[in-house]
N, C-alpha and C. Protein backbone atom coordinates (compact mmCIF):
# COMPACT_ATOMS: atom_id res chain seq x y z
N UNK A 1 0.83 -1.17 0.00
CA UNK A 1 0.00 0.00 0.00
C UNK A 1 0.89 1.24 0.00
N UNK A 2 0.45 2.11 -0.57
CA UNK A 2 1.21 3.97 -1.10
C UNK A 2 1.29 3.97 0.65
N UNK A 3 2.30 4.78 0.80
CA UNK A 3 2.53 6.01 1.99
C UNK A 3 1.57 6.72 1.87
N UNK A 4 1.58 7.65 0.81
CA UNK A 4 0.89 9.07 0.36
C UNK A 4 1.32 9.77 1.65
N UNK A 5 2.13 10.22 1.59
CA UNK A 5 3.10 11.46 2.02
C UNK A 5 2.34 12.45 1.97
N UNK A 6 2.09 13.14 2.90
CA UNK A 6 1.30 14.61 3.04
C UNK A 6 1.65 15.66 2.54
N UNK A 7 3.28 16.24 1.94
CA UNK A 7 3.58 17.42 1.78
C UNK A 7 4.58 17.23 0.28
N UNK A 8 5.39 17.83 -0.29
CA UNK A 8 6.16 17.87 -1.49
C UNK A 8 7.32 18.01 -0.56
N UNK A 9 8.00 16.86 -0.79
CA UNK A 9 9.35 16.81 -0.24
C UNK A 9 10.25 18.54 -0.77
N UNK A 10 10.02 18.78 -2.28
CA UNK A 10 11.01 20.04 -2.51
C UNK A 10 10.54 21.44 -2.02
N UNK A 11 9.13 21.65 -1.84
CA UNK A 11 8.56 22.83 -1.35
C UNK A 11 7.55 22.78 -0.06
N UNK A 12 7.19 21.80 0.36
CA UNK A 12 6.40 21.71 1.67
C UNK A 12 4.76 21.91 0.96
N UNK A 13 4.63 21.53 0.08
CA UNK A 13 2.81 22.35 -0.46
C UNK A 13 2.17 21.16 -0.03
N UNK A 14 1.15 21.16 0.80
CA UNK A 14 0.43 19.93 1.10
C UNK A 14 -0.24 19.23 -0.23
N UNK A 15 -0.05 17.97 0.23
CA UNK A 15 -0.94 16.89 -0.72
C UNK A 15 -1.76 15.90 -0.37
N UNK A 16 -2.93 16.36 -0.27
CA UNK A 16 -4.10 15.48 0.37
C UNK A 16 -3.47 14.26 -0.18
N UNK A 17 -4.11 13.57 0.51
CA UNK A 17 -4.22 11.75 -0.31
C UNK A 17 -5.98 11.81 -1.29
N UNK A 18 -6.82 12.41 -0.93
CA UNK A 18 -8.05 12.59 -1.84
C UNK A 18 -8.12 13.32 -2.77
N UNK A 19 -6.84 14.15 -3.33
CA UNK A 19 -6.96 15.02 -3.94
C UNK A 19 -6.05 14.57 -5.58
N UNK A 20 -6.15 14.67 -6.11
CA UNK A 20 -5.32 14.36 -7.26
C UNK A 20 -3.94 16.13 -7.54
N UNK A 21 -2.88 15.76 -7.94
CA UNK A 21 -1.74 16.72 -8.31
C UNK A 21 -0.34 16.07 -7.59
N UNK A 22 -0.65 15.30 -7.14
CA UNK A 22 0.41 14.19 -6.26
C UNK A 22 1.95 13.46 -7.17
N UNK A 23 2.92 13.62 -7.28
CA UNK A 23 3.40 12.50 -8.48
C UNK A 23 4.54 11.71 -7.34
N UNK A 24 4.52 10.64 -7.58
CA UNK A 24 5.22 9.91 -6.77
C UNK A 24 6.56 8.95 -7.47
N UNK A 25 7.98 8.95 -7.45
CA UNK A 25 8.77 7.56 -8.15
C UNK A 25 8.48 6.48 -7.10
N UNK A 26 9.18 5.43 -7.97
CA UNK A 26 9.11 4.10 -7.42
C UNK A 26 9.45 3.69 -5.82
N UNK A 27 9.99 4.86 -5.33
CA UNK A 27 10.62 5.03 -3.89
C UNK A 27 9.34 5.77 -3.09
N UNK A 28 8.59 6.14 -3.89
CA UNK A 28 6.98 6.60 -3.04
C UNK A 28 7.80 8.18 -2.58
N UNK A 29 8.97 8.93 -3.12
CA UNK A 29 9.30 10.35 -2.65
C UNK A 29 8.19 11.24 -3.62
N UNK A 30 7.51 11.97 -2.93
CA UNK A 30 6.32 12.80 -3.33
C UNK A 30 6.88 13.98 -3.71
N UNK A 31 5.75 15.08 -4.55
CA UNK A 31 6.56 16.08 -5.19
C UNK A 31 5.07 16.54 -5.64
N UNK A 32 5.10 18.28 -5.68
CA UNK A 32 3.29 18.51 -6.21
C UNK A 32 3.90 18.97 -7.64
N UNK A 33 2.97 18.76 -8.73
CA UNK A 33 3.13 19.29 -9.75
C UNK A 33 4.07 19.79 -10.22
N UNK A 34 4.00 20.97 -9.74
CA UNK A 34 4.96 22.38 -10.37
C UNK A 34 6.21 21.72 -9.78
N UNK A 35 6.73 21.23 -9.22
CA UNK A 35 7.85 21.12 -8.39
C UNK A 35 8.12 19.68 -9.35
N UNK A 36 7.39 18.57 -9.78
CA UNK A 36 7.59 17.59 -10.74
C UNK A 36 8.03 18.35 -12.17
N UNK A 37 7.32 19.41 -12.63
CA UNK A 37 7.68 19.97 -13.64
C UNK A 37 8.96 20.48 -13.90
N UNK A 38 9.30 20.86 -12.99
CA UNK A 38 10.60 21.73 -12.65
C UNK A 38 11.56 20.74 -12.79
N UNK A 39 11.41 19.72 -12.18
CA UNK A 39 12.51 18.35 -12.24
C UNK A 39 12.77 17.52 -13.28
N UNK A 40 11.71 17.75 -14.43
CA UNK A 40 11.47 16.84 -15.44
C UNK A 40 11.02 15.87 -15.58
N UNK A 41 10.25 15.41 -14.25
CA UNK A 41 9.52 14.27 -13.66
C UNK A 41 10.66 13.24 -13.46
N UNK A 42 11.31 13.69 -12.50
CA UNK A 42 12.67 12.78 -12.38
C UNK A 42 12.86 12.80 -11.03
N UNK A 43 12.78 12.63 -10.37
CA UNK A 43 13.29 12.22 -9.06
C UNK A 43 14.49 12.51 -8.55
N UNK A 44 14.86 13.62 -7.61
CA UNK A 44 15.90 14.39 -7.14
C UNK A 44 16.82 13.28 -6.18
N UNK A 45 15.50 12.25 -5.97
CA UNK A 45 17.01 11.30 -5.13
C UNK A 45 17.19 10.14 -5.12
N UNK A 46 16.18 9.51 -6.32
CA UNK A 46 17.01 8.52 -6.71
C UNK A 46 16.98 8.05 -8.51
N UNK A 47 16.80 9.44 -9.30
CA UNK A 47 16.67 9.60 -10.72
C UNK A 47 15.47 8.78 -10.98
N UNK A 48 14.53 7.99 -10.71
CA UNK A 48 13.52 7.28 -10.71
C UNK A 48 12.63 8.49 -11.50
N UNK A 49 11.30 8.22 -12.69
CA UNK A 49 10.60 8.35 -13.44
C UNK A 49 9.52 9.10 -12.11
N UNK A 50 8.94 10.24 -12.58
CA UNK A 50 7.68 10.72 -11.41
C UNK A 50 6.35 10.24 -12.22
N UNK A 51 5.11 9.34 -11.50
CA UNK A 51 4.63 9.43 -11.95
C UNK A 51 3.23 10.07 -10.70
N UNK A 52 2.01 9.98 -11.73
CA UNK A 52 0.53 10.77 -11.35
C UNK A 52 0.84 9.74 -9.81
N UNK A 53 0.50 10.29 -8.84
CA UNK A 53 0.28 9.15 -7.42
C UNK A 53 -1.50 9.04 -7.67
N UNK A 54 -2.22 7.80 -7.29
CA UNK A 54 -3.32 7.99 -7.50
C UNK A 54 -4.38 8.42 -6.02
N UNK A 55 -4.91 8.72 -6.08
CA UNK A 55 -6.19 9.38 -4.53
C UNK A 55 -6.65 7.90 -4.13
N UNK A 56 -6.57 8.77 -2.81
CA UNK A 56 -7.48 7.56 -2.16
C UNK A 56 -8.37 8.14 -1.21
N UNK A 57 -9.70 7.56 -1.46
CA UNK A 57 -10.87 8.78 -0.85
C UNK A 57 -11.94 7.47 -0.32
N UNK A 58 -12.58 8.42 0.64
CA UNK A 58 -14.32 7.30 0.96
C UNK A 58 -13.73 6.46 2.11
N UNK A 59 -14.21 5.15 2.27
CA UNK A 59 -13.65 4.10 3.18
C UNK A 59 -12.18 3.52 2.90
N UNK A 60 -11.76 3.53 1.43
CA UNK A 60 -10.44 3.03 1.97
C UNK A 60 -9.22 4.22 2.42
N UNK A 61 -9.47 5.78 2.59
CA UNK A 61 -9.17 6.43 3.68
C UNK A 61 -9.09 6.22 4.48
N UNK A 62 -10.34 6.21 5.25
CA UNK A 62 -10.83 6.21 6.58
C UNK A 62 -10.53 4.79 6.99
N UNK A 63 -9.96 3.66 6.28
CA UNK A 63 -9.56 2.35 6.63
C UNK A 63 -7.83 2.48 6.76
N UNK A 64 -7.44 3.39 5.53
CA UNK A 64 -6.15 3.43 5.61
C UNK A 64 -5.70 4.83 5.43
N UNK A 65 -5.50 5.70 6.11
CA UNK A 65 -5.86 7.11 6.38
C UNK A 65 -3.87 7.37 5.84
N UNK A 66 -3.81 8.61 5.16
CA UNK A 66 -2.40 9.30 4.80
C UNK A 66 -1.40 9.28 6.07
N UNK A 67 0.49 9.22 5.88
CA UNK A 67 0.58 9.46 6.70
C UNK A 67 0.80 11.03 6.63
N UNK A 68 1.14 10.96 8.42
CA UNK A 68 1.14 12.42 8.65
C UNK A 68 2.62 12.52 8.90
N UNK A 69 3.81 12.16 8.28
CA UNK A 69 4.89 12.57 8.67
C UNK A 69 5.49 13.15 7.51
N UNK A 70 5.56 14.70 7.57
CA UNK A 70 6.34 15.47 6.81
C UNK A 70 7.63 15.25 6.06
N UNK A 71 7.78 15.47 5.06
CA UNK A 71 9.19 15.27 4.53
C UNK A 71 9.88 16.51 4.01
N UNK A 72 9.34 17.78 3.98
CA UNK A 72 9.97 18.75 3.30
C UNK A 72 10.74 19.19 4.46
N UNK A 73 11.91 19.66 4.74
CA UNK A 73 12.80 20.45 5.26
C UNK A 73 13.62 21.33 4.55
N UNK A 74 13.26 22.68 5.38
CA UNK A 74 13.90 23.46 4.54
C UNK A 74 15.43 24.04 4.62
């Protein structure tokens, strides 16, 4: 099962897990949009491909709820 990481590791912009703009590599390191764009959809730490992360909303949330541990440091 995804992490879904709450924030964009490069800028701190929150990222629901219900929300779609999420892109995640194969290492599950999160990144919002603009900040994927900027990178080339490449992955700052381990060159890995970014792709769309998909939402997760309704009961399997509330069964398996986002975590809440931050990764952006600035």
């Amino acid at each position: 099962m995804l992490d879904m990481r709450p924030d964009c590791e490069r800028c701190g912009t929150d990222l629901p897990a219900d929300r779609p703009g999420a892109f995640i590599c194969s290492f599950e390191c999160s990144f919002c949009a603009p900040c994927a764009e900027a990178l080339d959809d490449r992955c700052p730490n381990c060159g890995g491909e970014l792709m769309d992360r998909p939402t997760r909303t309704g009961k399997a949330l509330a069964a398996n709820p986002a975590s809440t541990q931050r990764r952006f440091t600035a």
